[in-house]
Protein backbone atom coordinates (compact mmCIF):
# COMPACT_ATOMS: atom_id res chain seq x y z
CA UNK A 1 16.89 2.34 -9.55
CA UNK A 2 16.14 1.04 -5.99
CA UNK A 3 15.08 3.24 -3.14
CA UNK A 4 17.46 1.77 -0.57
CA UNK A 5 15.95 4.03 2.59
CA UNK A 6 12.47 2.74 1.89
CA UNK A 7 10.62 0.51 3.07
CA UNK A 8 7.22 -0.61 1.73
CA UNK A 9 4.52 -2.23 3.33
CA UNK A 10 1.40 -4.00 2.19
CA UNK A 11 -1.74 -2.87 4.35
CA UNK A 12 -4.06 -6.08 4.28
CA UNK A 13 -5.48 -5.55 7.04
CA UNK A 14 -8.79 -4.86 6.87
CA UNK A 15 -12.22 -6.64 7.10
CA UNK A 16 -13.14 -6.94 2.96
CA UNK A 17 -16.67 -6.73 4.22
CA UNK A 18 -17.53 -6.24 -0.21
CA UNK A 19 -16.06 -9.27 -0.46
CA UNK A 20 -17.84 -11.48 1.85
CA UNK A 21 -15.14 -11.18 4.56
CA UNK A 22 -12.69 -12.90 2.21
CA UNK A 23 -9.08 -11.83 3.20
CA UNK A 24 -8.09 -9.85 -0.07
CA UNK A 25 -4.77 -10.16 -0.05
CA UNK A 26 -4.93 -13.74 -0.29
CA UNK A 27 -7.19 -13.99 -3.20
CA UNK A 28 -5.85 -15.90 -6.11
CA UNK A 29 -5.24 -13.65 -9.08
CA UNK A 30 -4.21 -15.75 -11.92
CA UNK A 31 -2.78 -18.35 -9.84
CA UNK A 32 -0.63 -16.20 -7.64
CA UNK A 33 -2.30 -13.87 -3.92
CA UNK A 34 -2.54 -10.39 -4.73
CA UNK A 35 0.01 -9.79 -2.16
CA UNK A 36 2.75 -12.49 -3.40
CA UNK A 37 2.24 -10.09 -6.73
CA UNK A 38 2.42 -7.00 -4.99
CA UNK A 39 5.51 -7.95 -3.41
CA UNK A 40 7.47 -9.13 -6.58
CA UNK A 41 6.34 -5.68 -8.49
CA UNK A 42 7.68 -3.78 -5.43
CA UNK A 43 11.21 -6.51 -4.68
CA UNK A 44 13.24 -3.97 -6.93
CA UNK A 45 12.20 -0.72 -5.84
CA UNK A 46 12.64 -1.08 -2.19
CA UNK A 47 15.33 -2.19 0.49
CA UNK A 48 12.35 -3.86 2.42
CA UNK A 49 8.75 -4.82 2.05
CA UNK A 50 6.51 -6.19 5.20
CA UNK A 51 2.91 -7.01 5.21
CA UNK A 52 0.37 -5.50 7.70
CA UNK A 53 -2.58 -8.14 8.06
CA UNK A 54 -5.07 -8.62 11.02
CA UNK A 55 -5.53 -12.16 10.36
CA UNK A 56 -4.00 -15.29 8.45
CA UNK A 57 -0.86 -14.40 10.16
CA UNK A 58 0.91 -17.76 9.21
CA UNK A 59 -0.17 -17.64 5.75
CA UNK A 60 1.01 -14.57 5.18
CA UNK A 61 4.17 -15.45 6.64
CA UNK A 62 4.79 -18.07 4.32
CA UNK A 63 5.42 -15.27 1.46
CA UNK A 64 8.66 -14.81 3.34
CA UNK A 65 8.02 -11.16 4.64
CA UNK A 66 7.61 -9.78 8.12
CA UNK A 67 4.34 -9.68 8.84
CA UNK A 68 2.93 -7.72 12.06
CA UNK A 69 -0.44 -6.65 12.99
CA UNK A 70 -2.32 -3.34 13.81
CA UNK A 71 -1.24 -1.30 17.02
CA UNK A 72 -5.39 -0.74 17.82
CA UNK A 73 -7.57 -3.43 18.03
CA UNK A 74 -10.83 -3.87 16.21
CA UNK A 75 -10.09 -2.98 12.48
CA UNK A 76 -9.60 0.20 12.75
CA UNK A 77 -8.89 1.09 8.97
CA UNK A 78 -5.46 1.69 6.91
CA UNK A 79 -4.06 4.86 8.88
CA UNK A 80 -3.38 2.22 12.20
CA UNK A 81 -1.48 -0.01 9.57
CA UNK A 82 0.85 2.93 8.43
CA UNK A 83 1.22 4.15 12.39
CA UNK A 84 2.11 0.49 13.09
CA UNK A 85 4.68 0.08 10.18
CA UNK A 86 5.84 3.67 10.75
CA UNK A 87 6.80 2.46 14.48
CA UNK A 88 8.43 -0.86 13.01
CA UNK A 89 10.85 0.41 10.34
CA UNK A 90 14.55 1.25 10.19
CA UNK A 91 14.64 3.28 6.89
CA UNK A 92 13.59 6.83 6.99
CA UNK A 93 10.81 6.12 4.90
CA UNK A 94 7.80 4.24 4.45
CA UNK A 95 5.93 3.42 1.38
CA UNK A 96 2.33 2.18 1.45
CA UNK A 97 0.13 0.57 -0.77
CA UNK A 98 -3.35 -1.56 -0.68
CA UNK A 99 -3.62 -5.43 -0.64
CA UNK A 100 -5.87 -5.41 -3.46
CA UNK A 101 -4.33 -3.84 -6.12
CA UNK A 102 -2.22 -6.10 -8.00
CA UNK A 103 -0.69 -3.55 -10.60
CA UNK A 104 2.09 -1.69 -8.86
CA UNK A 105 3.36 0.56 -11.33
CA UNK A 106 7.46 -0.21 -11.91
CA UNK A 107 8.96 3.39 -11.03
CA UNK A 108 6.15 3.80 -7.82
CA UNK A 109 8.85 4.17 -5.26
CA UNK A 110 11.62 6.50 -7.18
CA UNK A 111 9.04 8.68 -8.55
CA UNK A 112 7.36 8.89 -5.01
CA UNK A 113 10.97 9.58 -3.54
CA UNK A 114 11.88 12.32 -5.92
CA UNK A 115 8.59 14.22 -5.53
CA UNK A 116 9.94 14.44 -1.73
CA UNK A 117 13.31 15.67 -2.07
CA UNK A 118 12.29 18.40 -4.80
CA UNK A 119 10.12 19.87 -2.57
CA UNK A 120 11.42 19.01 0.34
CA UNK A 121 8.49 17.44 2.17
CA UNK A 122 7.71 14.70 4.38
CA UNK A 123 4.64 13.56 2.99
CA UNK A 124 4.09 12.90 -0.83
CA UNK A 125 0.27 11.02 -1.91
CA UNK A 126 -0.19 9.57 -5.42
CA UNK A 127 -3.18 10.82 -7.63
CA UNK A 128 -4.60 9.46 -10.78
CA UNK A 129 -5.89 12.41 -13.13
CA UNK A 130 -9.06 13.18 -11.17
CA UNK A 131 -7.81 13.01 -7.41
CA UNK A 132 -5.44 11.23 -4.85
CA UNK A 133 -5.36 8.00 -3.96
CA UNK A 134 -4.69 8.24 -0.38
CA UNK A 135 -3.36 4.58 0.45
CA UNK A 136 -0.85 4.92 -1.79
CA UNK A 137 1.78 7.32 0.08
CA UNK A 138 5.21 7.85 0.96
CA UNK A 139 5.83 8.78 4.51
CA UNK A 140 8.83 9.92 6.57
CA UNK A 141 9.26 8.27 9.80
CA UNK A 142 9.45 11.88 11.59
CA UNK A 143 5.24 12.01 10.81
CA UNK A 144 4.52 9.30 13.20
CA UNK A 145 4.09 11.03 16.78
CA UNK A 146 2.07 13.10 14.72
CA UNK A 147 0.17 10.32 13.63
CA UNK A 148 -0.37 8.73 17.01
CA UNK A 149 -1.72 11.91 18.36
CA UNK A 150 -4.22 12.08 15.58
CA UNK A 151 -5.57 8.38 16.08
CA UNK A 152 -5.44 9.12 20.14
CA UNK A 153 -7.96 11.92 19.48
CA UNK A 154 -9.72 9.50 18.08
CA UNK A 155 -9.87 10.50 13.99
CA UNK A 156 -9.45 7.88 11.71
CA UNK A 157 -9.51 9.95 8.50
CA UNK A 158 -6.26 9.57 6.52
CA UNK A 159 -7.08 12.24 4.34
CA UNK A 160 -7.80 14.69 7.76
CA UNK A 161 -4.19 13.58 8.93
CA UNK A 162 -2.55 14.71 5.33
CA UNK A 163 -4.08 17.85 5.66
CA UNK A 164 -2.10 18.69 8.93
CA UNK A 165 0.84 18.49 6.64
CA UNK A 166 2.53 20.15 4.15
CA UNK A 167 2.75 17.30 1.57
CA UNK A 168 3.37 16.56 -2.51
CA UNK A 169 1.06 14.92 -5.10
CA UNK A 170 2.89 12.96 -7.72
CA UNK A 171 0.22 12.27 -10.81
CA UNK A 172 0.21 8.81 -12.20
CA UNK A 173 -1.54 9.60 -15.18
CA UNK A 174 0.12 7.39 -17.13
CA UNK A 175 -0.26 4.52 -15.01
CA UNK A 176 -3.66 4.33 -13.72
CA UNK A 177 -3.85 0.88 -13.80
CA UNK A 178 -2.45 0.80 -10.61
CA UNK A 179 -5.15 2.09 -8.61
CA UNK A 180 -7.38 -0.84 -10.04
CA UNK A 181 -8.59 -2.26 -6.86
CA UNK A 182 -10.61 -5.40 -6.09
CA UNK A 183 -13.78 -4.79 -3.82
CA UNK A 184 -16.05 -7.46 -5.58
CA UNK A 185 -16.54 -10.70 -7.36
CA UNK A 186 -16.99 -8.81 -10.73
CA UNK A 187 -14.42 -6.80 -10.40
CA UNK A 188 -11.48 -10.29 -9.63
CA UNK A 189 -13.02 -11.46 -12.80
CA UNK A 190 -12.22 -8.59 -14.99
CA UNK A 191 -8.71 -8.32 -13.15
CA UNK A 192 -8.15 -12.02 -14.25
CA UNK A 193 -9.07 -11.55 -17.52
CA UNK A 194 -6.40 -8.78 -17.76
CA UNK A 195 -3.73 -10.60 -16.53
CA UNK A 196 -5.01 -13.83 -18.60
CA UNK A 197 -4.76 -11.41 -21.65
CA UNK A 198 -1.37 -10.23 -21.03
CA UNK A 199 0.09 -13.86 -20.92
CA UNK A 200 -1.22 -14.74 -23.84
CA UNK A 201 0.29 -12.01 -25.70
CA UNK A 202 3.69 -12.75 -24.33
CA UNK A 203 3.51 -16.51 -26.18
């Protein structure tokens, strides 16, 4: 199933200061970006996917997405990506998730979308079995005059802007993988070694 009134977009736009300044989303995984992965996991779940970067606009661009940059200058972390996304789409909804996190698990976007119509809110955040992830959201383009009063004020806490709203949690217990993130050297490695392993067992 494909959530046709989604859109999802890619938030690569921050400063990777853990790794060295190196723009995460472009980091070779295996022999493919992060993102380029991120985008084929999430090609059959949405109606649109865009990227949100701050820099590299060109090679970003090349993936064949939109790609548009943060509404506030100076990095100013992933809740002015989702404002700035929020103010570009057309669907009703917006789905978010990380540039460095290349396991997107395959039923993200329905199970994200369900969680929102059952109880009827405009804000659902995925958890893993200890606590939510906060980048990885669902959002109804209603929230964002909300949102661009909150960053006005001057707040930059995404999880201070959820609480002003009633709002779901949908569990991925199942699927923690994809909240695997990349934040250093060591940590690539042992994602590459994952992937590595899966190919092998698919010969």
């Amino acid at each position: 199933m494909k959530a046709d009134n989604v859109t999802a977009v890619v938030l690569a736009g921050g400063r990777a200061t853990r790794m060295g300044g190196q723009d995460k989303g472009l980091i070779e995984v295996a022999g493919k970006t992060i993102v380029a992965r991120i985008a084929s996991q999430l090609s059959e779940q949405v109606s649109e996917i865009l990227i949100n970067a701050n820099r590299n606009l060109d090679q970003y661009g090349k993936l064949g997405y939109s790609v548009f940059t943060d509404s506030l200058s100076n990095y100013q972390g992933p809740l002015a990506g989702m404002a700035a996304a929020l103010a570009k789409i057309d669907n009703e909804w917006l789905l978010t998730v990380p540039c460095d996190s290349p396991f997107v698990a395959g039923n993200y976007a329905i199970r994200m979308m369900q969680a929102a119509e059952e109880q009827s809110v405009k804000l659902v955040v995925a958890a893993d079995a200890d606590r939510i992830q906060p980048v990885y959201a669902l959002m109804h383009l209603q929230l964002l005059p909300s949102m661009h009063t909150f960053l006005k004020s001057g707040e930059r806490k995404i999880d201070r802007w959820y609480a002003q709203h009633p709002y779901s949690i949908v569990e991925f217990r199942d699927q923690e993988q994809m909240f695997t993130n990349i934040n250093t050297p060591e940590q690539l490695a042992a994602i590459e070694d994952t992937l590595k392993q899966r190919q092998s067992n698919r010969i």
